[in-house]
Protein backbone atom coordinates (compact mmCIF):
# COMPACT_ATOMS: atom_id res chain seq x y z
CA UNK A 1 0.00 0.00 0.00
CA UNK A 2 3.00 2.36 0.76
CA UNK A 3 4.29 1.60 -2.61
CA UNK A 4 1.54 2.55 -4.40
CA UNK A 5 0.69 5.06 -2.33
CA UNK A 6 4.03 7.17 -2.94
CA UNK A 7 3.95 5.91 -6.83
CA UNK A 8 0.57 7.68 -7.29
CA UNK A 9 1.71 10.90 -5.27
CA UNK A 10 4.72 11.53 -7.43
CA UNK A 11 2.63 11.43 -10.46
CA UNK A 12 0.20 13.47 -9.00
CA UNK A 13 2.68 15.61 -7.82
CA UNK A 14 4.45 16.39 -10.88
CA UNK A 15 1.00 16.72 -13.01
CA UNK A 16 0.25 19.84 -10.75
CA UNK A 17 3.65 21.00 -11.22
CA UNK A 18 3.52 20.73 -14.80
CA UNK A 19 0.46 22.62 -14.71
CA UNK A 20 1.25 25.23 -12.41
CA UNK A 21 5.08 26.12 -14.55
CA UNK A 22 2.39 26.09 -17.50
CA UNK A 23 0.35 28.44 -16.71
CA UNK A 24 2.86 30.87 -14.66
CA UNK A 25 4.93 31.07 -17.61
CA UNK A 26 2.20 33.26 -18.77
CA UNK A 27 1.69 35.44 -16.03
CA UNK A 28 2.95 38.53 -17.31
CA UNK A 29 -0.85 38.43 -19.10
CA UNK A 30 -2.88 37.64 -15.85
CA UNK A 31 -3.58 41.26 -14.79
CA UNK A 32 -4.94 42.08 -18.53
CA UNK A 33 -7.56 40.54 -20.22
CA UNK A 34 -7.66 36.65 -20.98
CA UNK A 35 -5.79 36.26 -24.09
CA UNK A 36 -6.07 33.11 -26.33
CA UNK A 37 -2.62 31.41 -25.49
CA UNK A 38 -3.54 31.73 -21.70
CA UNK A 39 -7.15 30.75 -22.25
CA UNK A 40 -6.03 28.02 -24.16
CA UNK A 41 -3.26 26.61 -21.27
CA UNK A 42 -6.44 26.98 -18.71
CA UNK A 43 -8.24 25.20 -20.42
CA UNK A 44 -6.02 22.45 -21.29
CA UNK A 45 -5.05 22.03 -17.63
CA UNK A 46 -8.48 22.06 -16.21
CA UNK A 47 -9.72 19.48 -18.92
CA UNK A 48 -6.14 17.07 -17.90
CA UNK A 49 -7.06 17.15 -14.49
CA UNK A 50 -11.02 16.43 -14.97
CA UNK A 51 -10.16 13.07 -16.91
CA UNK A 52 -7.33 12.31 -14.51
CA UNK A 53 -9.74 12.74 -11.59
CA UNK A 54 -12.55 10.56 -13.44
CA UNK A 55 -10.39 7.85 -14.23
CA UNK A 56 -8.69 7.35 -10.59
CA UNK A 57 -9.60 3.92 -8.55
CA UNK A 58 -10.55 3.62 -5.61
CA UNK A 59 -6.85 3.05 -4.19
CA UNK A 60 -5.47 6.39 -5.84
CA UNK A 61 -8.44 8.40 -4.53
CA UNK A 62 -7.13 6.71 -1.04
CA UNK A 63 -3.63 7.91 -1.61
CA UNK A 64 -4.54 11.26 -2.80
CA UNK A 65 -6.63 12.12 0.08
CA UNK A 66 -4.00 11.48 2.48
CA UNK A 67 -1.36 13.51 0.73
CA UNK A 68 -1.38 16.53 2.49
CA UNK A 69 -1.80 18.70 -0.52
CA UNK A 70 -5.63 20.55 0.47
CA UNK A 71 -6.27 20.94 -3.44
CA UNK A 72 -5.98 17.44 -4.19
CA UNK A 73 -7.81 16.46 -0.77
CA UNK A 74 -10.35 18.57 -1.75
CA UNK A 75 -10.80 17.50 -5.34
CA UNK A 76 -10.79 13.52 -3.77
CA UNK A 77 -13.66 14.89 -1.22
CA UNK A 78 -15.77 16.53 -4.26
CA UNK A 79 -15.39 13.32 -6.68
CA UNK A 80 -16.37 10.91 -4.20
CA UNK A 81 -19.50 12.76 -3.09
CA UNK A 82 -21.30 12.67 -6.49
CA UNK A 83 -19.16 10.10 -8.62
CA UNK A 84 -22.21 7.73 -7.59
CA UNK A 85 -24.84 9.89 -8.38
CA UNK A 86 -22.82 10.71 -12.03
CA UNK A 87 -22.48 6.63 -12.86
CA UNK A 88 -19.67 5.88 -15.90
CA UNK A 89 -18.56 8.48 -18.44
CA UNK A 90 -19.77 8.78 -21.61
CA UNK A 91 -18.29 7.78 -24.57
CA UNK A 92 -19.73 10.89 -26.17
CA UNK A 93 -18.89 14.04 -25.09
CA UNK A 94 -19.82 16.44 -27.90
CA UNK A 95 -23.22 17.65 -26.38
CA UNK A 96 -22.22 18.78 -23.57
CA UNK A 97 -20.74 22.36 -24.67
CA UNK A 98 -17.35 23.29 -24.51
CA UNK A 99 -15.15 24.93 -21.45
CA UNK A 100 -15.52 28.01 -20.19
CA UNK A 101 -12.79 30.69 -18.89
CA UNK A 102 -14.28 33.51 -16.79
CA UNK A 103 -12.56 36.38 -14.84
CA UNK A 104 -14.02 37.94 -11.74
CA UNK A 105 -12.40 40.04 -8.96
CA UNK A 106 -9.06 38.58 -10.02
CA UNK A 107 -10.14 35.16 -10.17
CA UNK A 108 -10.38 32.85 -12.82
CA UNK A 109 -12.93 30.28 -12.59
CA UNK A 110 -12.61 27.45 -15.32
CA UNK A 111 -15.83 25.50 -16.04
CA UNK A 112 -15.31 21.97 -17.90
CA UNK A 113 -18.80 20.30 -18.70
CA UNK A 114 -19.02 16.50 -18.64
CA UNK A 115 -21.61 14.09 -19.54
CA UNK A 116 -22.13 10.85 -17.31
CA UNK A 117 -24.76 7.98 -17.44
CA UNK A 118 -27.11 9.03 -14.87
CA UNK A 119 -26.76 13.26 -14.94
CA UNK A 120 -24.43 16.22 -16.69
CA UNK A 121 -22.01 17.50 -14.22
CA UNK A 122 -19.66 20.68 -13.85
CA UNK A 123 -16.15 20.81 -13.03
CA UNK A 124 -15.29 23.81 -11.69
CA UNK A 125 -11.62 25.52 -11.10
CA UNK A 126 -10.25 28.34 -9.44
CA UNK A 127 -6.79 30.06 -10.21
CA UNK A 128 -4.62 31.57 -8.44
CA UNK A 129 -3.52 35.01 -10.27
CA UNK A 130 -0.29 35.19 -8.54
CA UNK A 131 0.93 31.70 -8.97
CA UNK A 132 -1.39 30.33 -11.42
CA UNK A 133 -1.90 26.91 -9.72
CA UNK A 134 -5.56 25.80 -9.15
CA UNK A 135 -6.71 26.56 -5.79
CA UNK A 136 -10.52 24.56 -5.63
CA UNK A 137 -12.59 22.42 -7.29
CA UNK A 138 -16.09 21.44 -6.92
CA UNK A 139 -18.04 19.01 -9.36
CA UNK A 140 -21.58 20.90 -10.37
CA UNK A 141 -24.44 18.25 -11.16
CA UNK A 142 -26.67 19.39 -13.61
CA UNK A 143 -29.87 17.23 -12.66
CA UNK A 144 -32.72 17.29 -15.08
CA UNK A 145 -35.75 19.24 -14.82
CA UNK A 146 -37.62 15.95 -13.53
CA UNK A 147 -35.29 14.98 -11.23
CA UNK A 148 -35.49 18.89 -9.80
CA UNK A 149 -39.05 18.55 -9.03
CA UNK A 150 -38.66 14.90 -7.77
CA UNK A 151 -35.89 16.26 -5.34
CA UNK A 152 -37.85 19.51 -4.39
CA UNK A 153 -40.98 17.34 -3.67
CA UNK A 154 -39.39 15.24 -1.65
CA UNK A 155 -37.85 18.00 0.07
CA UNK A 156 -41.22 19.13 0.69
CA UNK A 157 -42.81 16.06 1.96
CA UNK A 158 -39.86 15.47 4.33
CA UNK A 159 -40.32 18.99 5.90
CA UNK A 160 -43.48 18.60 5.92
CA UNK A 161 -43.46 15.08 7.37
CA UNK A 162 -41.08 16.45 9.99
CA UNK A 163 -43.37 19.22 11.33
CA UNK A 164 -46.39 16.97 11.56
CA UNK A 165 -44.28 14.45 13.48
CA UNK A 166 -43.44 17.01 16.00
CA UNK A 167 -47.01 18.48 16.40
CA UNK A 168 -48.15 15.05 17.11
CA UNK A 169 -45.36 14.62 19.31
CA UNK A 170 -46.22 18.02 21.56
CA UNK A 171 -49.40 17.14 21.53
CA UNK A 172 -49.15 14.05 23.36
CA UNK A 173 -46.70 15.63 25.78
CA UNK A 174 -49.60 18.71 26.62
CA UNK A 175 -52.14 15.36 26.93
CA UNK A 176 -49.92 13.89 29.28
CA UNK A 177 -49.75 17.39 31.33
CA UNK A 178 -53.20 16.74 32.76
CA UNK A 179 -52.07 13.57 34.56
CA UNK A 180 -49.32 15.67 36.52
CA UNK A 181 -51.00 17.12 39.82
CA UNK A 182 -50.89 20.68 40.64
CA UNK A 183 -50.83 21.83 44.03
CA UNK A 184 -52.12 25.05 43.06
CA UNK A 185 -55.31 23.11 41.25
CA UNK A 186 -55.63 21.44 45.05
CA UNK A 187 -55.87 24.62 46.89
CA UNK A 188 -58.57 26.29 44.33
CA UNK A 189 -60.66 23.26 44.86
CA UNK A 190 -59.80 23.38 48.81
CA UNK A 191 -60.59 26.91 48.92
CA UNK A 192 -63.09 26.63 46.53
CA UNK A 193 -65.37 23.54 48.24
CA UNK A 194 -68.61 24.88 50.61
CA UNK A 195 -68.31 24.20 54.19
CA UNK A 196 -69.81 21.29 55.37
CA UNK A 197 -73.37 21.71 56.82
CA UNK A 198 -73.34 21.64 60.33
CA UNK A 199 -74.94 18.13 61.70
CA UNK A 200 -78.24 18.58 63.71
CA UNK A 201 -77.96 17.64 67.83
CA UNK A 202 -80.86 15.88 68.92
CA UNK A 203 -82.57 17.80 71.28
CA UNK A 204 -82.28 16.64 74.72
CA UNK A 205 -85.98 15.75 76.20
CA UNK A 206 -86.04 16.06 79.15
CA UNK A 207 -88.58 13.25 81.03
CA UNK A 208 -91.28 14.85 83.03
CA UNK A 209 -91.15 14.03 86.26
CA UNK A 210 -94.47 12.74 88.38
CA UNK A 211 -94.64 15.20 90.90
CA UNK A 212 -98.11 14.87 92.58
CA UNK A 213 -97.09 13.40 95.49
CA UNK A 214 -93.90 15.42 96.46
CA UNK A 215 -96.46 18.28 95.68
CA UNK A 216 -98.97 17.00 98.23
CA UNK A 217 -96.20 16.45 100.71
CA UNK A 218 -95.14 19.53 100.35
CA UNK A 219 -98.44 21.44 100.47
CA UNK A 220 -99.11 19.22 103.73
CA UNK A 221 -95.71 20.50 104.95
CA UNK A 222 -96.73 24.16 104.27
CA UNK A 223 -100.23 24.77 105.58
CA UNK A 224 -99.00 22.46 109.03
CA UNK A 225 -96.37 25.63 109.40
CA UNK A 226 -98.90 28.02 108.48
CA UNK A 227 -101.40 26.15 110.68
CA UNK A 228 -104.18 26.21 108.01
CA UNK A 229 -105.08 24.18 105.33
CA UNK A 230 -103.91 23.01 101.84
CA UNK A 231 -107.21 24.76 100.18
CA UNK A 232 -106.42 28.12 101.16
CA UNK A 233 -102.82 27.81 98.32
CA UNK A 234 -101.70 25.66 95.52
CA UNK A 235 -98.26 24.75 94.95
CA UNK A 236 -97.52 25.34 91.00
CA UNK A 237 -94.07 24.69 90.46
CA UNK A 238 -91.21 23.13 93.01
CA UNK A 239 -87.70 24.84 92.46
CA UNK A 240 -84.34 23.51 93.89
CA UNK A 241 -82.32 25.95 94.91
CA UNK A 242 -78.56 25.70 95.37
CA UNK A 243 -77.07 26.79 98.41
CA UNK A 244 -73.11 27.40 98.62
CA UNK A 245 -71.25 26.16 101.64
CA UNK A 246 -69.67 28.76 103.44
């Protein structure tokens, strides 16, 4: 693995080179406008690397990634991520337009179109005016207009999938809520509740005593005092009276 892993890096190594001496050589031109010669060496470069890129394995994408060069790590990073999405290259390449060289705030941005089984796809470079070596790269699919929609209705579905999910999930958390006692609820009720109605005390009947004969003994008692007799009064009521001690 070491073997081919330093085998692949020195050919990598000394395509970027190559590429970067190419296109310094005509740096005297970067500041002006985009003549043909550099346009030409831009385009040539960008268009080497694309096939190189397409046509790595699986082990050179390996070695490449852990070379320590962030260009090539990031071109490794950007193939892999939509390579499977792309399938195999077509044979026929002349429909899908021809490379583009743009400048914009000092940067040149290279644009090589590709066509692939399953989609069209973008490979686009940055430049570095100073040293002319590519800086990025990121690999543009072109999906159809189908395959738009299909991905923007999913989109939508999934969002919206995702928000009824989580409605129906807070609103079985509030349902629980009413399980959950509340102390406060407690005292309301508490406070809340009429006072118990107070339960009636039997009234206490009192038993009526038979007092005919205590009242005749009495009335005897009183008119042999009063040396008379019991016709001359009438005893209506008896009363005990309570004396204190002294």
């Amino acid at each position: 693995m070491k073997h081919i892993f330093k085998k692949v890096s020195s050919v990598c190594t000394a395509f970027f080179c190559a590429a970067a001496i190419t296109i310094s050589g005509a740096g005297a031109v970067w500041a002006e406008e985009i003549d043909d010669t550099l346009k030409q060496t831009m385009i040539a470069t960008s268009e080497g690397l694309t096939d190189t890129i397409i046509g790595l394995s699986d082990e050179d994408i390996e070695a490449y990634s852990q070379s320590g060069d962030d260009f090539t790590a990031q071109a490794m990073t950007s193939w892999t991520t939509n390579r499977d999405e792309l399938g195999a290259k077509k044979e026929d390449q002349d429909d899908v337009g021809e490379t583009e060289v743009t400048l914009d705030d000092d940067i040149y941005t290279v644009t090589v179109p590709m066509a692939f089984e399953k989609a069209d796809a973008n490979f686009v470079y940055t430049y570095d005016v100073a040293t002319g070596a590519p800086t990025s790269i990121t690999v543009d699919v072109q999906y159809s207009m189908a395959e738009t929609l299909r991905r923007a209705g999913m989109n939508t579905l999934m969002g919206l999938g995702t928000v009824f999910i989580m409605l129906v999930f807070l609103s079985f958390v509030i349902y629980l809520f009413r399980f959950i006692p509340n102390p406060d609820n407690k005292k309301k009720k508490e406070a809340a509740a009429p006072a118990p109605a107070p339960v009636p005390v039997p009234a206490v009947v009192e038993e009526e005593v038979d007092d005919t004969e205590l009242i005749a003994v009495i009335a005897a008692a009183i008119a042999a005092s009063e040396g008379t007799t019991t016709d001359g009064f009438v005893v209506r009521s008896i009363r005990k009276v309570n004396r204190k001690k002294r």
